[in-house]
N, C-alpha and C. Protein backbone atom coordinates (compact mmCIF):
# COMPACT_ATOMS: atom_id res chain seq x y z
N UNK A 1 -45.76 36.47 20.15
CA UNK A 1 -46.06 35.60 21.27
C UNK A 1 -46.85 34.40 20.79
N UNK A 2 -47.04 33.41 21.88
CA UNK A 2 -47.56 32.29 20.99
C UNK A 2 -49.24 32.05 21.71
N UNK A 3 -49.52 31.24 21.18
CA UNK A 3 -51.12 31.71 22.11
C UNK A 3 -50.68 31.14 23.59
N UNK A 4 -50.03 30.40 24.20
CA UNK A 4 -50.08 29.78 25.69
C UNK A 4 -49.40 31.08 26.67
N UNK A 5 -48.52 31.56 25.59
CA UNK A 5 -48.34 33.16 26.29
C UNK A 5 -49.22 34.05 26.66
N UNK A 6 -50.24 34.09 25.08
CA UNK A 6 -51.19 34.87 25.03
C UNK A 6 -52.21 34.62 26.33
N UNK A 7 -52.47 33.22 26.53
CA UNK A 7 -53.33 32.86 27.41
C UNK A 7 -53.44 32.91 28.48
N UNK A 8 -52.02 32.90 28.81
CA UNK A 8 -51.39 33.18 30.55
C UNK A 8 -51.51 34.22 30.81
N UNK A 9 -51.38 35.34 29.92
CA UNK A 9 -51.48 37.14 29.66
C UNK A 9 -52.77 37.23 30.24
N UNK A 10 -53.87 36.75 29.68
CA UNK A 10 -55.11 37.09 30.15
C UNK A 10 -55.17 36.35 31.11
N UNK A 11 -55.36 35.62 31.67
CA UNK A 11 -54.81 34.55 32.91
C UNK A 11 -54.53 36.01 33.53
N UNK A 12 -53.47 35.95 34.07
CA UNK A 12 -52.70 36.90 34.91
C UNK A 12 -53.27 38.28 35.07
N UNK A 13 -53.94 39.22 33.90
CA UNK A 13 -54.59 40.21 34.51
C UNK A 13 -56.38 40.05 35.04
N UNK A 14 -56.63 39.05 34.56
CA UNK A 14 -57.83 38.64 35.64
C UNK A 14 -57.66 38.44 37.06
N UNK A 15 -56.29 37.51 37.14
CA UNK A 15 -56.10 37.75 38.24
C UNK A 15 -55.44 38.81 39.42
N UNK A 16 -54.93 39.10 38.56
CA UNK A 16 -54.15 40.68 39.37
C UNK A 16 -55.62 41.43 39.92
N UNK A 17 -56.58 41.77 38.76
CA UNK A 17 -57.60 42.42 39.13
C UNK A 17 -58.55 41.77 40.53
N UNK A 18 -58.59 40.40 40.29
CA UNK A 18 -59.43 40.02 41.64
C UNK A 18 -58.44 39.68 42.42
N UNK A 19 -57.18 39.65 43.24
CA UNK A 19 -56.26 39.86 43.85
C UNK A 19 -56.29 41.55 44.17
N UNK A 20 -56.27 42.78 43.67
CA UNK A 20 -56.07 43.20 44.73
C UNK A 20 -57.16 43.96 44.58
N UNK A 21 -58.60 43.35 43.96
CA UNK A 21 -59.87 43.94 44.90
C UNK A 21 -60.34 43.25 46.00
N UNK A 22 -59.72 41.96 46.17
CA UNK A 22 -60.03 41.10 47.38
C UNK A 22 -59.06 41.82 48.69
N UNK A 23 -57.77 42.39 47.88
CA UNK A 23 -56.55 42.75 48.56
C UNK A 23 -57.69 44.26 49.19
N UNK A 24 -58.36 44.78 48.66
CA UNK A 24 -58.38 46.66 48.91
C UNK A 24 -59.48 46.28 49.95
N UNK A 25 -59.97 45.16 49.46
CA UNK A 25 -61.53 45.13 50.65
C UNK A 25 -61.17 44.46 52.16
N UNK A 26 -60.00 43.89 52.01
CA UNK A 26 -59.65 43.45 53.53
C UNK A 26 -58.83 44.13 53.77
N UNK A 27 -57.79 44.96 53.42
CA UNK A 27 -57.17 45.94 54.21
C UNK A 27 -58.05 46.82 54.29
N UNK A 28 -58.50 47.50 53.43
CA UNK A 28 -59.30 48.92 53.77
C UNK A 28 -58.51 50.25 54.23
N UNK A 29 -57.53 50.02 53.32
CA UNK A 29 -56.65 51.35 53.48
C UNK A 29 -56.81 52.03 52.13
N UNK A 30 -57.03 53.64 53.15
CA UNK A 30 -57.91 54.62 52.21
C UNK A 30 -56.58 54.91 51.19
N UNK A 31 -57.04 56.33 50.07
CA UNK A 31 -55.85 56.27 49.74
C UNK A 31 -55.76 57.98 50.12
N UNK A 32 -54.37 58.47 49.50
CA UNK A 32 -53.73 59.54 50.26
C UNK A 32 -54.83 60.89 50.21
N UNK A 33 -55.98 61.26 49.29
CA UNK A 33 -57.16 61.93 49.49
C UNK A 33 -58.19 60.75 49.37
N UNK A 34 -58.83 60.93 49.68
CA UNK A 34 -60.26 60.39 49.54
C UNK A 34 -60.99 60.89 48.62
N UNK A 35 -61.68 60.44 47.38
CA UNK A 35 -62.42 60.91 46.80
C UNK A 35 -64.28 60.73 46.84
N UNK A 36 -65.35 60.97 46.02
CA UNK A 36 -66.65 60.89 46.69
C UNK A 36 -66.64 59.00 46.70
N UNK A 37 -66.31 58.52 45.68
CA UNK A 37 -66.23 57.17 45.24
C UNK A 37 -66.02 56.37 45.98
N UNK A 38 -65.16 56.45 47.55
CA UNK A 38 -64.72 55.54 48.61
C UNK A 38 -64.04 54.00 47.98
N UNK A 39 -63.22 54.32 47.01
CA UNK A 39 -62.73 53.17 46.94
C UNK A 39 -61.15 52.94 47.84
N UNK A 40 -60.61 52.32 48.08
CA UNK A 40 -59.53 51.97 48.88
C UNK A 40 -58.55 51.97 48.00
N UNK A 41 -56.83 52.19 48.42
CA UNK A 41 -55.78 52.25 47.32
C UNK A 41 -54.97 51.27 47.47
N UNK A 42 -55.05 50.35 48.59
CA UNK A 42 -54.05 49.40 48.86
C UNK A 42 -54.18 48.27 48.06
N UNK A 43 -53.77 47.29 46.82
CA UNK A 43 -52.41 48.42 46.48
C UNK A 43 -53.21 48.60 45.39
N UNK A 44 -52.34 49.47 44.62
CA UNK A 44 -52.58 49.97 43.51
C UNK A 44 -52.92 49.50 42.18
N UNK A 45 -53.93 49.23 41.61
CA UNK A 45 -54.46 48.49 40.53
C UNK A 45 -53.54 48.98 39.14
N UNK A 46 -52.96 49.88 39.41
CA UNK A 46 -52.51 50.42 37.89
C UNK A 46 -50.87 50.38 38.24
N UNK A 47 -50.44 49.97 39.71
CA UNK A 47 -49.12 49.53 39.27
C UNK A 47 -48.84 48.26 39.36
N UNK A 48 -50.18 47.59 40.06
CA UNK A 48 -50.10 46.31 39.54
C UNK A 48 -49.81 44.94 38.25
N UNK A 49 -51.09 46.16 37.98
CA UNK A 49 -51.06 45.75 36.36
C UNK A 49 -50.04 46.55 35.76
N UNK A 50 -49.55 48.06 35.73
CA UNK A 50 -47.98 47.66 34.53
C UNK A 50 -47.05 47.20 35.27
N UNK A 51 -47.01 46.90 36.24
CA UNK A 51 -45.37 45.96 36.41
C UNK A 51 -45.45 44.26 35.76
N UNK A 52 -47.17 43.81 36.04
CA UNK A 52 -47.44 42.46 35.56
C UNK A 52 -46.75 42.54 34.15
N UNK A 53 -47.44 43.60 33.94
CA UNK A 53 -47.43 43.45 31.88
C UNK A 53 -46.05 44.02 31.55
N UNK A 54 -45.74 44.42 32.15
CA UNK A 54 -43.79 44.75 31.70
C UNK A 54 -42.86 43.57 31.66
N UNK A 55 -43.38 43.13 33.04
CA UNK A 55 -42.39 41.63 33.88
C UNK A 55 -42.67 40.31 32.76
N UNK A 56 -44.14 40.61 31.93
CA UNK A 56 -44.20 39.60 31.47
C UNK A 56 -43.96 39.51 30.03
N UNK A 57 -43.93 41.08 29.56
CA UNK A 57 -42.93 40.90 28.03
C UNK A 57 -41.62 41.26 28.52
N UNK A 58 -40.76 41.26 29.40
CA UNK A 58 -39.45 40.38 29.58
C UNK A 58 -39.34 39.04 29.98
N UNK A 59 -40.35 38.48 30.82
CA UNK A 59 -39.95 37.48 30.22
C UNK A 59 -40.23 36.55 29.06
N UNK A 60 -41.20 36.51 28.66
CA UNK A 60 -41.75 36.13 27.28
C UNK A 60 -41.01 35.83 26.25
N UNK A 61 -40.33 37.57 26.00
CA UNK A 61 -39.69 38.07 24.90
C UNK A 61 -38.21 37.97 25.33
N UNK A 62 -37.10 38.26 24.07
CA UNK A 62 -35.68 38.43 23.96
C UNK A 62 -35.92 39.96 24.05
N UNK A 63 -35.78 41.02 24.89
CA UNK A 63 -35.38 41.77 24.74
C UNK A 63 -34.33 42.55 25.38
N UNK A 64 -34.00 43.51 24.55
CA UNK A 64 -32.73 44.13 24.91
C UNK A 64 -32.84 44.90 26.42
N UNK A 65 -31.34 45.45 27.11
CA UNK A 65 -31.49 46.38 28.20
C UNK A 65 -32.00 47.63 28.03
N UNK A 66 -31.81 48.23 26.62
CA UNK A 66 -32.51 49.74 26.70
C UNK A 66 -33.97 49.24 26.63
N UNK A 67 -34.36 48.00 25.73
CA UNK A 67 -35.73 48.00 25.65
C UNK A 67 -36.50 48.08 27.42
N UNK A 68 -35.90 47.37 28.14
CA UNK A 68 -36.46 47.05 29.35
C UNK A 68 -36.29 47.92 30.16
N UNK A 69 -35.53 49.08 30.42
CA UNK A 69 -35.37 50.19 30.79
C UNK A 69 -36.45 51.08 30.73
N UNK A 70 -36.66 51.07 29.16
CA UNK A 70 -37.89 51.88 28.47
C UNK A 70 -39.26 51.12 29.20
N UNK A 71 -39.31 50.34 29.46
CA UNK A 71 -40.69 49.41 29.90
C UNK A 71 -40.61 49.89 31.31
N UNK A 72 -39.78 49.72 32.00
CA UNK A 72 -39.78 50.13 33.36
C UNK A 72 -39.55 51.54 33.34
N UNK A 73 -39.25 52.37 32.60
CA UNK A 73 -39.28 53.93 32.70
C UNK A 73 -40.53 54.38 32.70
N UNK A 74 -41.49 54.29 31.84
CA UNK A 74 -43.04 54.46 31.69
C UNK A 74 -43.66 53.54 33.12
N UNK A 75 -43.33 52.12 33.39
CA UNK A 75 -44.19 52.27 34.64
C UNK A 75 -44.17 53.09 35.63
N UNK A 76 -42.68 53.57 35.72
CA UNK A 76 -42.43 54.78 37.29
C UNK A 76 -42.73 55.30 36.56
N UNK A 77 -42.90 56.17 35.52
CA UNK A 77 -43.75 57.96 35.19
C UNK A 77 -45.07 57.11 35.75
N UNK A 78 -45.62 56.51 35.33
CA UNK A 78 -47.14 56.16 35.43
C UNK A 78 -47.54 56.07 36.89
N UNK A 79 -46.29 55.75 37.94
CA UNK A 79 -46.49 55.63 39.32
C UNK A 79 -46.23 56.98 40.01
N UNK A 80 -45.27 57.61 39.22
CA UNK A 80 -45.34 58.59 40.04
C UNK A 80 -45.83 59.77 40.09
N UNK A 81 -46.57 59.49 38.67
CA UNK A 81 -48.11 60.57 38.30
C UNK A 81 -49.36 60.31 39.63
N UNK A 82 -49.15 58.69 39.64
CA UNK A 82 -50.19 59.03 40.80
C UNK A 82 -50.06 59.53 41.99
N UNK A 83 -48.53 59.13 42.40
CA UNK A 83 -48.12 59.75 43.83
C UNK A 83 -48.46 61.00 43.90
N UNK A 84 -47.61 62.18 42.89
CA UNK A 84 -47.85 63.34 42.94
C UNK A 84 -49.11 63.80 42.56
N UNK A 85 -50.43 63.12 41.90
CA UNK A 85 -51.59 63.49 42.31
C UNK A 85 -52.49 63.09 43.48
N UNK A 86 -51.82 62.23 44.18
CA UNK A 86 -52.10 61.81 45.73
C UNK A 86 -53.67 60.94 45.47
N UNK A 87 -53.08 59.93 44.75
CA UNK A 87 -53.82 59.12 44.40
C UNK A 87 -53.59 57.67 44.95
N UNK A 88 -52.37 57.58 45.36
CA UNK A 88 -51.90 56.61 45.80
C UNK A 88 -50.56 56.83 46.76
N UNK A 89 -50.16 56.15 47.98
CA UNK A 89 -49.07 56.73 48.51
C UNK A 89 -47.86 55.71 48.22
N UNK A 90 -47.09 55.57 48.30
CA UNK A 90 -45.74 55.16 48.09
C UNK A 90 -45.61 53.86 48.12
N UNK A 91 -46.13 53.62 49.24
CA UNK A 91 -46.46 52.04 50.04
C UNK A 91 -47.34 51.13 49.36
N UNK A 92 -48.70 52.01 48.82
CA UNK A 92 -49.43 51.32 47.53
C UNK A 92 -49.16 51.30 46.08
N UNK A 93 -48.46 51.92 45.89
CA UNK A 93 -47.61 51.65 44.62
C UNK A 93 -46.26 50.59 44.68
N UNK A 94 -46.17 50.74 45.82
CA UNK A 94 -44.76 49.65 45.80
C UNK A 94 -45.31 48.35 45.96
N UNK A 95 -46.58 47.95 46.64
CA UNK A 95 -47.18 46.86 47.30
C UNK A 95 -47.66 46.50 45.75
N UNK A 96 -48.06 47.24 45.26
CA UNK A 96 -48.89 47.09 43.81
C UNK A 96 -47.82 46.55 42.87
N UNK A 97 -46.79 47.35 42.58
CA UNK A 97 -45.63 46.48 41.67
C UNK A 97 -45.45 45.32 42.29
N UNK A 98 -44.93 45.20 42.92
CA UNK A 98 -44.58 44.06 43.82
C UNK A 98 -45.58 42.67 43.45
N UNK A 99 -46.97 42.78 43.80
CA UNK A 99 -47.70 41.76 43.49
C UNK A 99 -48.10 41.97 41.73
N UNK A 100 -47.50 42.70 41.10
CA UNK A 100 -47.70 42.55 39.41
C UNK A 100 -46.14 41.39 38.99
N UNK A 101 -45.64 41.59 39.79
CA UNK A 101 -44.06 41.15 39.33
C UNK A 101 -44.34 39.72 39.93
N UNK A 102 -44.90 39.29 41.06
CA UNK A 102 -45.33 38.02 41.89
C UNK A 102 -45.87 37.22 40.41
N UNK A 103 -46.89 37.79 40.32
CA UNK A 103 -48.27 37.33 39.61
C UNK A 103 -47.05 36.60 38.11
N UNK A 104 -46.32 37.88 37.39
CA UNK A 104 -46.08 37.46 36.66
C UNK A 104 -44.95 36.08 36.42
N UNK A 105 -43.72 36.63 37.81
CA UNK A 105 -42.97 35.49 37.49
C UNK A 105 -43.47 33.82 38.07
N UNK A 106 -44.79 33.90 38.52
CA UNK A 106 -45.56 32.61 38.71
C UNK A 106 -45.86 32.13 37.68
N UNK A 107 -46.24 32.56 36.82
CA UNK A 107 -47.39 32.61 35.51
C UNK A 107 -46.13 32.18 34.75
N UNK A 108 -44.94 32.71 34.55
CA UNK A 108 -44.02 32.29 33.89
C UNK A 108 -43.17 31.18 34.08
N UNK A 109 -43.74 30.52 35.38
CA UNK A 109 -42.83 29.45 35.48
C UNK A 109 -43.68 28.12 35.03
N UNK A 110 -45.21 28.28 34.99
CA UNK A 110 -46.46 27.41 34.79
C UNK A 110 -46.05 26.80 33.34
């Protein structure tokens, strides 16, 4: 990568991160248990960020269809580890990719 890549990279997960803690504090939707911590799940910080960082070494990079397969195979295990530990419900994981994939193909058009 070249550094303006590099730079947008960090760019983009600063912002993902204050995007959806601004995002969790005005919805205020809990997530599917509650833990002692009271933090909110809407959306999801960890499918935010790997869909950002997937979306953005495709576009960045030349890579192949199995490669990108493989990139998006590990984000759904990673999403749906949390579902099935009811860490997050469906809706915040989808809301969460969703604004990682936003974030990134913005960043990629800059």
């Amino acid at each position: 990568m070249k550094d303006y890549d590099i730079q947008k990279f960090a760019i983009g997960i600063g912002l993902i991160f204050l995007i959806v803690k601004i995002l969790k504090q005005y919805l205020k939707i809990p997530r599917p248990v509650m833990k002692s911590d009271l933090t909110y799940g809407m959306p999801s910080t960890r499918a935010a960020t790997l869909f950002f960082i997937i979306m953005f070494l495709i576009l960045t990079n030349d890579v192949s269809i199995i490669t990108m397969l493989m990139l998006l195979t590990v984000a759904l295990v990673a999403c749906c580890i949390k579902y099935i530990m009811k860490e997050h419900s469906l809706n915040q994981l989808f809301v969460g990719a969703i604004l990682g994939v936003i974030v990134s193909l913005l960043l990629h058009k800059i």
